[in-house]
N, C-alpha and C. Protein backbone atom coordinates (compact mmCIF):
# COMPACT_ATOMS: atom_id res chain seq x y z
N UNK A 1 -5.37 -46.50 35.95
CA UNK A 1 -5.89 -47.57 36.78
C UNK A 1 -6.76 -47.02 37.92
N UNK A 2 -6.43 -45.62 38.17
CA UNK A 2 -7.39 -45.48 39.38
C UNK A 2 -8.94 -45.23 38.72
N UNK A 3 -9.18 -45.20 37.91
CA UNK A 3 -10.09 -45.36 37.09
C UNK A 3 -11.04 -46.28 37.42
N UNK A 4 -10.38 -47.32 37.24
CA UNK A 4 -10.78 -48.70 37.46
C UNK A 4 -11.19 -48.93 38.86
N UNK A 5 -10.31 -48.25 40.08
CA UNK A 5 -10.81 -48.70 41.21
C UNK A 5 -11.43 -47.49 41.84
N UNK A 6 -11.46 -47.28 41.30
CA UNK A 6 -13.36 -46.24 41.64
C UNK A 6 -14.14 -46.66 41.05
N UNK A 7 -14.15 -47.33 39.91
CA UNK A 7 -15.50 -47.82 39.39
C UNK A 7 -15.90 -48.88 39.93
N UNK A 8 -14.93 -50.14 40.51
CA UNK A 8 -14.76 -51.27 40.98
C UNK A 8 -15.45 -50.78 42.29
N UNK A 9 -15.13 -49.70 42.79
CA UNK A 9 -14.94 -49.51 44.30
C UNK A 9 -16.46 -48.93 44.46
N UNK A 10 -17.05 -47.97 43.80
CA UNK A 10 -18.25 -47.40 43.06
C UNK A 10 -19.62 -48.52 43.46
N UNK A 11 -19.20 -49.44 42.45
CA UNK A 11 -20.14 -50.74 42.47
C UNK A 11 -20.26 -51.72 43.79
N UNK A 12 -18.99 -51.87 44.61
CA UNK A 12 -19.18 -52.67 45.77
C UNK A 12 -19.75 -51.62 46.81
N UNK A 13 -19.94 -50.34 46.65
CA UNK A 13 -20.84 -49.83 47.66
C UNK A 13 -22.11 -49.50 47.10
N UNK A 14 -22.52 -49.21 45.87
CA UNK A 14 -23.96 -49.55 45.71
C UNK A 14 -24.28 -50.62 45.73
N UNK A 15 -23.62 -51.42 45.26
CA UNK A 15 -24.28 -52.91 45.83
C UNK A 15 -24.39 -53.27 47.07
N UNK A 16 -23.28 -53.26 47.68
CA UNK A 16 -23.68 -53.54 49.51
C UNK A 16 -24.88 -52.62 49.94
N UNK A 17 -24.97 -51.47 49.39
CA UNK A 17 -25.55 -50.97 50.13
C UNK A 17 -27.59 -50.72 50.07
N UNK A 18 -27.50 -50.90 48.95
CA UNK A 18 -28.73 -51.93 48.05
C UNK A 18 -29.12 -53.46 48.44
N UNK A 19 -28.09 -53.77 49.06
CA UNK A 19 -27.75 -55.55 49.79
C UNK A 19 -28.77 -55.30 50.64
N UNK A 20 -28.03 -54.39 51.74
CA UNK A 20 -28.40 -54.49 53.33
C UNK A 20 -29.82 -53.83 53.38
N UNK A 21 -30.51 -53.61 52.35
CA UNK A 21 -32.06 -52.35 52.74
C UNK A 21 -32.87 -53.44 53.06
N UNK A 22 -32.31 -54.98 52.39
CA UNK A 22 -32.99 -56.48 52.49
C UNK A 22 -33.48 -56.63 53.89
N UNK A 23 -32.64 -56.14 54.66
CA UNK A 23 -32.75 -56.63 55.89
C UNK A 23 -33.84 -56.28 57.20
N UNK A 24 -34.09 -55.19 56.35
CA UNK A 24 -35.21 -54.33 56.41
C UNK A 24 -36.70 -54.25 56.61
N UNK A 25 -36.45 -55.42 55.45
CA UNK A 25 -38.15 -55.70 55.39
C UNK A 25 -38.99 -56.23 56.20
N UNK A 26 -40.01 -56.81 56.28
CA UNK A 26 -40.83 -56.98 57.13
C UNK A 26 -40.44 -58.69 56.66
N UNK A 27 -40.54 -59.60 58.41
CA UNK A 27 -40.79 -60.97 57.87
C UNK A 27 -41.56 -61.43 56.70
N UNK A 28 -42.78 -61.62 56.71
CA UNK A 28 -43.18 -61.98 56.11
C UNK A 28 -42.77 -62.14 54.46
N UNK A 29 -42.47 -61.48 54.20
CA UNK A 29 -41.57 -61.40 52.91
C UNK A 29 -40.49 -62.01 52.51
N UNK A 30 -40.02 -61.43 53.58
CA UNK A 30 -38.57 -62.63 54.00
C UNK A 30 -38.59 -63.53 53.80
N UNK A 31 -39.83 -64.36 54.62
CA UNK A 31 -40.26 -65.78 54.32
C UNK A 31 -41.14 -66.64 53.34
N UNK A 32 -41.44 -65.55 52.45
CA UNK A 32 -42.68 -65.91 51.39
C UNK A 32 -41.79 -66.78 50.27
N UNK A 33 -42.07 -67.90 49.80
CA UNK A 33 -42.17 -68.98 48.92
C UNK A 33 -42.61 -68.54 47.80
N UNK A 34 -42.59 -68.83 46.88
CA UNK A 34 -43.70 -68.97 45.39
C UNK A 34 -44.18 -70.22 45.40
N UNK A 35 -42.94 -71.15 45.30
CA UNK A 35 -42.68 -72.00 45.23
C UNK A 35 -41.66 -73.37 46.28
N UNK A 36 -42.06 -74.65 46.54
CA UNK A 36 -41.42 -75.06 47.21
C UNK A 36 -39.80 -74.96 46.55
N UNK A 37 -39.49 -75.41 45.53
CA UNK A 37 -38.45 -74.94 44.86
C UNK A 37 -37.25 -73.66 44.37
N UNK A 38 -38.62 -72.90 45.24
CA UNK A 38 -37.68 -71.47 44.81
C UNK A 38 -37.31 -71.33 46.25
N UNK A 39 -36.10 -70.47 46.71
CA UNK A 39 -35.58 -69.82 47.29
C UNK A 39 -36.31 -68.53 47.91
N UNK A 40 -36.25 -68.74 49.40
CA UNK A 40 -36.97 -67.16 49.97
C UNK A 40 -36.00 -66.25 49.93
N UNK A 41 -35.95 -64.92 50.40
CA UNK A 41 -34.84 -63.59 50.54
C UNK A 41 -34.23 -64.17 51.51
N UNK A 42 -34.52 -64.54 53.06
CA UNK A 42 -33.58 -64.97 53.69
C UNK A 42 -32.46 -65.56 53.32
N UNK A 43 -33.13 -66.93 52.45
CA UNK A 43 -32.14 -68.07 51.74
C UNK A 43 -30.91 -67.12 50.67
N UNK A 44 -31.43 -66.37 49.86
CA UNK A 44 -30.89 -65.86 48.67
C UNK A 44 -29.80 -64.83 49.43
N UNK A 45 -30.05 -63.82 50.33
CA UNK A 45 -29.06 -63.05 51.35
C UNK A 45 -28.11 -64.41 52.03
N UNK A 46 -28.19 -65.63 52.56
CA UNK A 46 -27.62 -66.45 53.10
C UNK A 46 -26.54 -67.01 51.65
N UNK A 47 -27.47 -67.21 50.33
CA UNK A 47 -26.78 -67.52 49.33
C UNK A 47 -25.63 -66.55 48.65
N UNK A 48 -25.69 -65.20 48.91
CA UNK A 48 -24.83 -64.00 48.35
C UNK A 48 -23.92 -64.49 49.67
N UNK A 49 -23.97 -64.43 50.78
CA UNK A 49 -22.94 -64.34 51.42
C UNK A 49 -21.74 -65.50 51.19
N UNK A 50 -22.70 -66.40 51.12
CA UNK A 50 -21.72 -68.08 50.76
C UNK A 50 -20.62 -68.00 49.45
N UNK A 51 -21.26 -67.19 48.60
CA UNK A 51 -20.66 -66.77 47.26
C UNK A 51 -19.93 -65.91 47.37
N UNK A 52 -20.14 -64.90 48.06
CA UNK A 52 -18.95 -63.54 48.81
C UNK A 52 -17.65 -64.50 49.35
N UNK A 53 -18.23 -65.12 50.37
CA UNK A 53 -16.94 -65.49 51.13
C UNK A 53 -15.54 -66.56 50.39
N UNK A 54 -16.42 -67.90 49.29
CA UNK A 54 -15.72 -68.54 48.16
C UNK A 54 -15.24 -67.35 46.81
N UNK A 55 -15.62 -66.33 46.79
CA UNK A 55 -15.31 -65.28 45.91
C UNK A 55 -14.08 -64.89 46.45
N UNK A 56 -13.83 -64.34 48.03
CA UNK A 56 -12.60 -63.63 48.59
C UNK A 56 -11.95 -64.74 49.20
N UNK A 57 -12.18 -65.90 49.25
CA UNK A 57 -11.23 -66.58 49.22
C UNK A 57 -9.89 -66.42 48.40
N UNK A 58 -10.31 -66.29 47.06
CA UNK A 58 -9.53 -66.11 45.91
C UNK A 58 -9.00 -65.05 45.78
N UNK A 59 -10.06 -63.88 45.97
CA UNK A 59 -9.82 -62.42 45.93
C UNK A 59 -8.36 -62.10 46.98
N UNK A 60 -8.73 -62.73 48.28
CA UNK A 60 -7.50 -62.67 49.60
C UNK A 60 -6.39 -63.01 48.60
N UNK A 61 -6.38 -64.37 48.55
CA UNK A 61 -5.16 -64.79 47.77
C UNK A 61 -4.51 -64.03 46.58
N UNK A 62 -5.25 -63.87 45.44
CA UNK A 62 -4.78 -63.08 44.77
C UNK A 62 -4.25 -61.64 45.28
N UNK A 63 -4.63 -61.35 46.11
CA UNK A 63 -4.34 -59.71 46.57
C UNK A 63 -3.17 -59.54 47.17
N UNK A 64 -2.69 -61.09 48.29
CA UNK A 64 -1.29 -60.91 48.68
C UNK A 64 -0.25 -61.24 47.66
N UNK A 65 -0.51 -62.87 46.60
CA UNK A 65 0.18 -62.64 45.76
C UNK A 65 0.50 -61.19 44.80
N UNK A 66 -0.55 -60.46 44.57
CA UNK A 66 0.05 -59.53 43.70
C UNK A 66 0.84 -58.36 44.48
N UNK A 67 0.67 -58.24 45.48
CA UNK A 67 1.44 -57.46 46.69
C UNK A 67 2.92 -57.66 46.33
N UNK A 68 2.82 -59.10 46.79
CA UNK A 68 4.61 -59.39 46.68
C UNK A 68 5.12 -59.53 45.45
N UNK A 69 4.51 -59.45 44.24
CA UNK A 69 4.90 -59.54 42.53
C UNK A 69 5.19 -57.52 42.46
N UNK A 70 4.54 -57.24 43.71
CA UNK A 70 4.61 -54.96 43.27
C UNK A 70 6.03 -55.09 42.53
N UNK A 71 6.55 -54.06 42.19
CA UNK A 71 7.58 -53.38 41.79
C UNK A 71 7.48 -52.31 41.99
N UNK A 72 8.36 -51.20 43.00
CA UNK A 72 8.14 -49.79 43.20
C UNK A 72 8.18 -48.82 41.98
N UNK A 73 6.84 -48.24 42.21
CA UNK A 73 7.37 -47.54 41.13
C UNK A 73 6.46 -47.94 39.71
N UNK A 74 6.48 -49.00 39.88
CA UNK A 74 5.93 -49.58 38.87
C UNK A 74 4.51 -49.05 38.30
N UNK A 75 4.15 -48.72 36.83
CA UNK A 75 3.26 -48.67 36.71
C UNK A 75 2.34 -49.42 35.98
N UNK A 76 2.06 -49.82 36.39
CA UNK A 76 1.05 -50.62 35.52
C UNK A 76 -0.61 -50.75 34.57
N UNK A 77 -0.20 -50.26 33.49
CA UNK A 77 -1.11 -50.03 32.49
C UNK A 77 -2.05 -51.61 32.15
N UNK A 78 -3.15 -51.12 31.70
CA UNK A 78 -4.44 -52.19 31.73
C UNK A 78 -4.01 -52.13 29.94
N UNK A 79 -3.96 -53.32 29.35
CA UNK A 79 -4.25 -53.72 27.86
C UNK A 79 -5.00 -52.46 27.14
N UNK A 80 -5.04 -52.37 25.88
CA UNK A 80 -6.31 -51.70 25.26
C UNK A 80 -7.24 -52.35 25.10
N UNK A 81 -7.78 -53.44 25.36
CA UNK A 81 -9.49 -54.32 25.30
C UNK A 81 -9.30 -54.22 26.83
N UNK A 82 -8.65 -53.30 27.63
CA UNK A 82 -9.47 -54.14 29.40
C UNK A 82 -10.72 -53.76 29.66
N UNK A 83 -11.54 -52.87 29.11
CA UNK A 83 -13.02 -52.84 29.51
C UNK A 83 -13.80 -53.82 28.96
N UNK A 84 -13.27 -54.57 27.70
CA UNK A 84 -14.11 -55.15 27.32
C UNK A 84 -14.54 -56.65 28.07
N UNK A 85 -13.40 -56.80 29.20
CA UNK A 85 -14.06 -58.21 29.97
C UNK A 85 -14.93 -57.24 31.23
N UNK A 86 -15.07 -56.50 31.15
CA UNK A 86 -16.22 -55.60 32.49
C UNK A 86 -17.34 -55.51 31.84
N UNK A 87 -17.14 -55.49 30.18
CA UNK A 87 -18.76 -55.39 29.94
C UNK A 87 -19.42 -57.06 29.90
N UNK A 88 -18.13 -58.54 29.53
CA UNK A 88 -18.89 -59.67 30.01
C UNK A 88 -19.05 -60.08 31.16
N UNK A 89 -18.73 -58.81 32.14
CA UNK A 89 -18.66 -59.19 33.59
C UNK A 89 -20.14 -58.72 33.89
N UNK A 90 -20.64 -58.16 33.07
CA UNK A 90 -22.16 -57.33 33.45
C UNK A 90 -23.31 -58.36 33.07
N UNK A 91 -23.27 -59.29 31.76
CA UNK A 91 -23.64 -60.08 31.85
C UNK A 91 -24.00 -61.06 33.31
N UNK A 92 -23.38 -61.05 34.40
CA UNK A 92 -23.89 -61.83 35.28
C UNK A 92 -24.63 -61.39 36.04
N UNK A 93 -24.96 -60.36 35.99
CA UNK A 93 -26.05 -59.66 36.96
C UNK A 93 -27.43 -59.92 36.35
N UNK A 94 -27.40 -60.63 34.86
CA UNK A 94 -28.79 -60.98 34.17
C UNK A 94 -29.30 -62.39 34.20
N UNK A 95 -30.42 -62.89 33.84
CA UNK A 95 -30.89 -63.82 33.35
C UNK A 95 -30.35 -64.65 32.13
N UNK A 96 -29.80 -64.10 31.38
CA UNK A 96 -29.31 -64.24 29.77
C UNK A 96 -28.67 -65.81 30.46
N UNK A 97 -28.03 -66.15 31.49
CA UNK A 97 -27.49 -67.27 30.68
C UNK A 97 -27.90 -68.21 31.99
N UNK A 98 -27.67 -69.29 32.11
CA UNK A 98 -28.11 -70.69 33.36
C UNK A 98 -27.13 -70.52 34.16
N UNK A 99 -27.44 -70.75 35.01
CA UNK A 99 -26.48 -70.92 36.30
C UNK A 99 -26.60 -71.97 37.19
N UNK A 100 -25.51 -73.19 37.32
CA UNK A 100 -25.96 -74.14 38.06
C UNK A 100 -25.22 -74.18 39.64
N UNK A 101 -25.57 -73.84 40.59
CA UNK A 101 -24.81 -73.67 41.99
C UNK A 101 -24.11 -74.80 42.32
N UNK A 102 -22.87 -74.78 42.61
CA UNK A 102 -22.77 -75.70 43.32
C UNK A 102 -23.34 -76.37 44.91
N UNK A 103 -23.41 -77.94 45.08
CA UNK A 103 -23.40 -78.03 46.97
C UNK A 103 -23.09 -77.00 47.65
N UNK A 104 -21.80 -76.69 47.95
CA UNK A 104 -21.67 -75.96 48.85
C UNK A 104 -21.79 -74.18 48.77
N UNK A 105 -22.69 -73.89 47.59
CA UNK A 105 -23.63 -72.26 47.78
C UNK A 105 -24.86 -72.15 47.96
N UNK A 106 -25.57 -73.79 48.21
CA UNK A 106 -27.04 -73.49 48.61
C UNK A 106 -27.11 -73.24 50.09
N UNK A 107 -27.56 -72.39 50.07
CA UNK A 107 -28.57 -71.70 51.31
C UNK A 107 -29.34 -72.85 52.03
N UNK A 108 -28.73 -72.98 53.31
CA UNK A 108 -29.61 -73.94 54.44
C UNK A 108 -30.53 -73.28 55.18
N UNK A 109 -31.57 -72.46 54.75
CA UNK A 109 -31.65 -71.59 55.23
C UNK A 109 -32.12 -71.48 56.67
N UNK A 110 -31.10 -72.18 57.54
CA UNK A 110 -30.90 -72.45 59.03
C UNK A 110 -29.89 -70.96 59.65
N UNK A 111 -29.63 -70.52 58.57
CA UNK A 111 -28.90 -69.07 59.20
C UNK A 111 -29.56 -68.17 59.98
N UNK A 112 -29.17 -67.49 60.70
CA UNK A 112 -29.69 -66.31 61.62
C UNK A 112 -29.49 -65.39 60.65
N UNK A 113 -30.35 -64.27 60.53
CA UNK A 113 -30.37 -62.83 59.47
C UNK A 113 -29.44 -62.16 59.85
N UNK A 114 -29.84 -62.13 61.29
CA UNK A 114 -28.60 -60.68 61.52
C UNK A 114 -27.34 -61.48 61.60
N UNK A 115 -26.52 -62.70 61.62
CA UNK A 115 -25.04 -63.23 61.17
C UNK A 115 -25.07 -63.38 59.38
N UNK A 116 -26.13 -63.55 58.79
CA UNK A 116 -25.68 -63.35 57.24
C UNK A 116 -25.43 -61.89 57.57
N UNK A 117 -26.30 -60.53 58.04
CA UNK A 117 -26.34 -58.95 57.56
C UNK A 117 -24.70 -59.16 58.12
N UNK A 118 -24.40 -59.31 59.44
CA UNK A 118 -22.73 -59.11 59.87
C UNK A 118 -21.78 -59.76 59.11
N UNK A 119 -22.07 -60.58 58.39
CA UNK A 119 -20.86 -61.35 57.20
C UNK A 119 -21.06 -60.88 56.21
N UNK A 120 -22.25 -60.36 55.91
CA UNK A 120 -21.82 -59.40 54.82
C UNK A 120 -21.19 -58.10 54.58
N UNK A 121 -21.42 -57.63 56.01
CA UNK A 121 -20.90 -55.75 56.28
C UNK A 121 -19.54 -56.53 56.28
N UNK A 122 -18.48 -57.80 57.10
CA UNK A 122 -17.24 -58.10 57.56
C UNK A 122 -16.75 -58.39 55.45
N UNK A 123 -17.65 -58.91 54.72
CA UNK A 123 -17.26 -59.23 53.23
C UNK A 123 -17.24 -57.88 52.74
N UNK A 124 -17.95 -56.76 52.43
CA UNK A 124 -17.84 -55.67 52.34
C UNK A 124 -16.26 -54.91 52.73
N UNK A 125 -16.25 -55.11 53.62
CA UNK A 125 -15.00 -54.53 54.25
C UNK A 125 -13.82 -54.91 53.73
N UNK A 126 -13.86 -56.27 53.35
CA UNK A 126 -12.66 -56.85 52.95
C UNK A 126 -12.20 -56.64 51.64
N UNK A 127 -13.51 -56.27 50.96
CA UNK A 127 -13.45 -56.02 49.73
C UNK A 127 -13.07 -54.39 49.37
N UNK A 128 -13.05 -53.74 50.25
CA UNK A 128 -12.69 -52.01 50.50
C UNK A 128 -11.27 -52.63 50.74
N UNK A 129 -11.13 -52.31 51.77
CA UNK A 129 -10.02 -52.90 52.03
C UNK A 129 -8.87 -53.49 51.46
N UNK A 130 -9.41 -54.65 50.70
CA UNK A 130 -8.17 -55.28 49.44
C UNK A 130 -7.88 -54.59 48.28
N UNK A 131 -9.19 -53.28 48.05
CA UNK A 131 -9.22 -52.44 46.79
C UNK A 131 -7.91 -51.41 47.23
N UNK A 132 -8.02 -51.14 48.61
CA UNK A 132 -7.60 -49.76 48.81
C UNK A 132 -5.68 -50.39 48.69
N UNK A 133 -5.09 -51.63 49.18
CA UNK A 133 -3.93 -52.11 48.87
C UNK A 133 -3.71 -52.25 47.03
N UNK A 134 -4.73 -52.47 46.67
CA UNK A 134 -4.63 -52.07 44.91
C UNK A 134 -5.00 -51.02 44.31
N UNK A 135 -4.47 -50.11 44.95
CA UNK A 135 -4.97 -48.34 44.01
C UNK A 135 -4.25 -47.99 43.13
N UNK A 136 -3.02 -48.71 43.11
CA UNK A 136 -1.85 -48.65 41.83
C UNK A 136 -1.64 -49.17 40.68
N UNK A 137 -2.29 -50.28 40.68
CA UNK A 137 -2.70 -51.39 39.33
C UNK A 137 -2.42 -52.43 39.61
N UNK A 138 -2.00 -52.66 41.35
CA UNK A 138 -1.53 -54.18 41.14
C UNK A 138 -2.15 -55.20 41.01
N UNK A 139 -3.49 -54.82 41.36
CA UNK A 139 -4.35 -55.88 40.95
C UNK A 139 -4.63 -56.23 39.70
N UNK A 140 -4.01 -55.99 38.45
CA UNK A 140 -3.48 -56.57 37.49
C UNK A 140 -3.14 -57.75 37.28
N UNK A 141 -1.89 -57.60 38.48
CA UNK A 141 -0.44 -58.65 38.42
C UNK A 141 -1.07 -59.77 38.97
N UNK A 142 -1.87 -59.96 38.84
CA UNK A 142 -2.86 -62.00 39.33
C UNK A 142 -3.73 -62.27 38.80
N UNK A 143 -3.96 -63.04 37.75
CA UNK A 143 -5.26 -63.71 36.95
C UNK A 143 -5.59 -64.82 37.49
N UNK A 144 -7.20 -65.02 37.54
CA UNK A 144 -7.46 -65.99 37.93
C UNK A 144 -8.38 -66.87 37.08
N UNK A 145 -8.71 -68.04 37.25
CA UNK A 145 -9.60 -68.56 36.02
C UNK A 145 -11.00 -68.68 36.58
N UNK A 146 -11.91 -67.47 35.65
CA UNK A 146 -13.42 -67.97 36.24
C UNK A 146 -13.84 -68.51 35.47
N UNK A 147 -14.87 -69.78 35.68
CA UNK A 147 -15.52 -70.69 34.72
C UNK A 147 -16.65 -70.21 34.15
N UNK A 148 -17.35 -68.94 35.55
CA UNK A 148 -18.49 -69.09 35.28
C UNK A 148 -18.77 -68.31 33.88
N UNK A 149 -19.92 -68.94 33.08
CA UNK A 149 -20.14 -67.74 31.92
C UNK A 149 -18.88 -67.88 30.80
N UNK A 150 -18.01 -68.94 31.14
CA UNK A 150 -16.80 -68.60 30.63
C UNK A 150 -16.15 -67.55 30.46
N UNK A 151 -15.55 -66.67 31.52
CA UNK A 151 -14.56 -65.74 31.35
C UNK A 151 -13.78 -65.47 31.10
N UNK A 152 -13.15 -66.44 31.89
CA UNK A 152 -11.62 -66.97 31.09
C UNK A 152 -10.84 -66.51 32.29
N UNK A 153 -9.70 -65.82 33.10
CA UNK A 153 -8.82 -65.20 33.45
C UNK A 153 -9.57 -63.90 34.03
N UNK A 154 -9.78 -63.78 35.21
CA UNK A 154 -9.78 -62.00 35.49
C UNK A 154 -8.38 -61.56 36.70
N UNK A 155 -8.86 -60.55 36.51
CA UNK A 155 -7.47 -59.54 37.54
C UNK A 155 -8.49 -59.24 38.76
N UNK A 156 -8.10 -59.15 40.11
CA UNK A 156 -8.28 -58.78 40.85
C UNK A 156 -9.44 -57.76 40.96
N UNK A 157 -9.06 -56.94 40.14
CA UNK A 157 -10.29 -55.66 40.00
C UNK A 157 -11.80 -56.55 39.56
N UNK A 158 -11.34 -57.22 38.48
CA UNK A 158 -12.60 -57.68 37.49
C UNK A 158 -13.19 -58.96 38.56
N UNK A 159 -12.28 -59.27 39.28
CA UNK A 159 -12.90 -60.89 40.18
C UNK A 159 -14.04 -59.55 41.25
N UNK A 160 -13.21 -58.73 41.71
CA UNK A 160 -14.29 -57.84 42.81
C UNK A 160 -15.46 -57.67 41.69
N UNK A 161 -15.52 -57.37 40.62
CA UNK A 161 -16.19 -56.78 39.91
C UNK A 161 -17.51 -58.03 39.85
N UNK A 162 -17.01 -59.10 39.54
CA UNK A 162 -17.83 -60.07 39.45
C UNK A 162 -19.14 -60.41 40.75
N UNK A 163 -18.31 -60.39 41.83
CA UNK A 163 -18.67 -60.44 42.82
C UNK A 163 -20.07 -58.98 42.81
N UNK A 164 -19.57 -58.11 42.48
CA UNK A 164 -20.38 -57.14 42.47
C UNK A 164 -21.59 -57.67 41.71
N UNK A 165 -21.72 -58.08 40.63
CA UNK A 165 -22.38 -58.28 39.67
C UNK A 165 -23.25 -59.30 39.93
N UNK A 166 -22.73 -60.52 41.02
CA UNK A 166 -23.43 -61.35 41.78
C UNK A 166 -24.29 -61.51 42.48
N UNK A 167 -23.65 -60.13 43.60
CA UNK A 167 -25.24 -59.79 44.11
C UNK A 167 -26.24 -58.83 43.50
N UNK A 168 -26.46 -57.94 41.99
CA UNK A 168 -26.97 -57.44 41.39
C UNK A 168 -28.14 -58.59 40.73
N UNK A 169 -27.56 -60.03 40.30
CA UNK A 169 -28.17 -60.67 39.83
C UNK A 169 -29.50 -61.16 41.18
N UNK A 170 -28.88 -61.16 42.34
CA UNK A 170 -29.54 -61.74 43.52
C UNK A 170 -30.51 -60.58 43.89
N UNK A 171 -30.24 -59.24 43.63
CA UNK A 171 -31.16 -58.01 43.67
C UNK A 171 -32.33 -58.02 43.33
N UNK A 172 -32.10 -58.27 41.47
CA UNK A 172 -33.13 -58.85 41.11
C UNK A 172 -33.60 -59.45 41.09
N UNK A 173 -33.53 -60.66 41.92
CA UNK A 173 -33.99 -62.08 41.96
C UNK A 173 -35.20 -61.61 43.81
N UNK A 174 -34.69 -60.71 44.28
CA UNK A 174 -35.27 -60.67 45.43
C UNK A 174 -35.98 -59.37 44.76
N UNK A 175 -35.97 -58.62 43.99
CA UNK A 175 -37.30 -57.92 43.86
C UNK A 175 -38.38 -58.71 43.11
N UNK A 176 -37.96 -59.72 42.05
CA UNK A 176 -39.27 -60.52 41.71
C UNK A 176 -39.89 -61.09 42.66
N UNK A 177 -39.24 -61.39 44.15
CA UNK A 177 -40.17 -62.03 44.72
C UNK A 177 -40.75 -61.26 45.49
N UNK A 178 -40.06 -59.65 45.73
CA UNK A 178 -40.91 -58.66 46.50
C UNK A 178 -42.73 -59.36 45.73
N UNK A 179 -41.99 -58.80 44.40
CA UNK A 179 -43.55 -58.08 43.22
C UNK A 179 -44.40 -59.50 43.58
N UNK A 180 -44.09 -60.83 43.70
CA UNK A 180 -44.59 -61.64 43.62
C UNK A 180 -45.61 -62.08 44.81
N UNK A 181 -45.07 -61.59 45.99
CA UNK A 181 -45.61 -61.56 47.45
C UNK A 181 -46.50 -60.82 47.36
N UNK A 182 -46.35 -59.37 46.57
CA UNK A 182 -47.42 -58.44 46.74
C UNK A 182 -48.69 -58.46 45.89
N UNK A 183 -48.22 -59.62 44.77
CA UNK A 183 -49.34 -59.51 43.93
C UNK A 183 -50.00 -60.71 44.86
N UNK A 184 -49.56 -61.89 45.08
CA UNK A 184 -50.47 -62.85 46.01
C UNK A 184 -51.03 -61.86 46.96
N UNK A 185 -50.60 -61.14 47.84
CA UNK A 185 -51.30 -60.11 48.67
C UNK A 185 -52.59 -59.65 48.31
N UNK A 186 -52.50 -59.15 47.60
CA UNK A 186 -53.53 -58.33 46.46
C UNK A 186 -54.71 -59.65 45.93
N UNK A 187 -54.21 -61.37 45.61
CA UNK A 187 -55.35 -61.95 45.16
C UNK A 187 -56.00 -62.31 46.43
N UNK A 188 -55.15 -62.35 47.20
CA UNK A 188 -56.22 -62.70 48.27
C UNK A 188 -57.14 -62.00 48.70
């Protein structure tokens, strides 16, 4: 299992840390449109965080329940198919399938940058943090039901995992609009 939470653990710091270079950029970018319909980087960083925080909602919960389910001592072995829900967990970092947000994950994008960048370093943390109380496998001992993509049930590890995979999808969604800013740049 420690396997697992280094790889788990692996991914939530290249991703955060790939997150925050966002913050970086120059306005203008920040604020560039394609479309009235599409989402700017501000909005989409405001949208990862909204999804972070309804993500560890669950993640919190699950983490104390499986705390108090421990058994000393206990070890706890992963199935023989457990990689195979990490490779449909990779699926969400792509295009391959629709995604419909709910109300409450659109981006108002009335947020201040630097309180999304600080809720995301405080989501980051929590997510270290809840890994480092599961270095034994207990994050096993709690399934939860994700709809999205149909998953079905993940463990603790695989819900962080998702989350990871969430803002990977939002990565790429904010470098198409880098490329997209720069090519309008360029027609003008």
């Amino acid at each position: 299992m420690r396997n697992v939470v280094q790889f788990v653990r692996e991914a939530l710091i290249n991703n955060f840390r790939e997150l925050d270079k966002w913050f970086q950029k120059e306005e203008a970018l920040l604020d560039y449109k394609p479309s009235m319909d599409q989402w700017n980087i501000r909005e989409v960083l405001e949208h990862v965080s909204l999804t972070n925080y309804f993500l560890l909602l669950t993640i919190n919960k699950s983490t104390r329940r499986a705390l108090e389910r421990k058994l000393d001592g206990l070890i706890i072995m992963p199935p023989h198919d457990y990689e195979e829900k990490f490779r449909q967990i990779e699926i969400v970092s792509s295009k391959s399938f629709g995604w419909v947000n709910p109300a409450h994950l659109e981006p108002s994008g009335d947020r201040d940058l630097h309180e999304v960048r600080m809720l995301l370093k405080q989501q980051f943390a929590q997510c270290m943090y809840n890994l480092s109380l599961l270095k034994n496998g207990e994050g096993r001992l709690v399934k939860t039901m994700m709809t999205v993509n149909n998953l079905g049930k993940l463990d603790i590890y695989q819900y962080i995992f998702f989350l990871t995979k969430h803002i990977e999808r939002h990565q790429a969604q904010m470098q198409e609009l880098r490329e997209q800013y720069e090519d309008s740049a360029v027609a003008v």
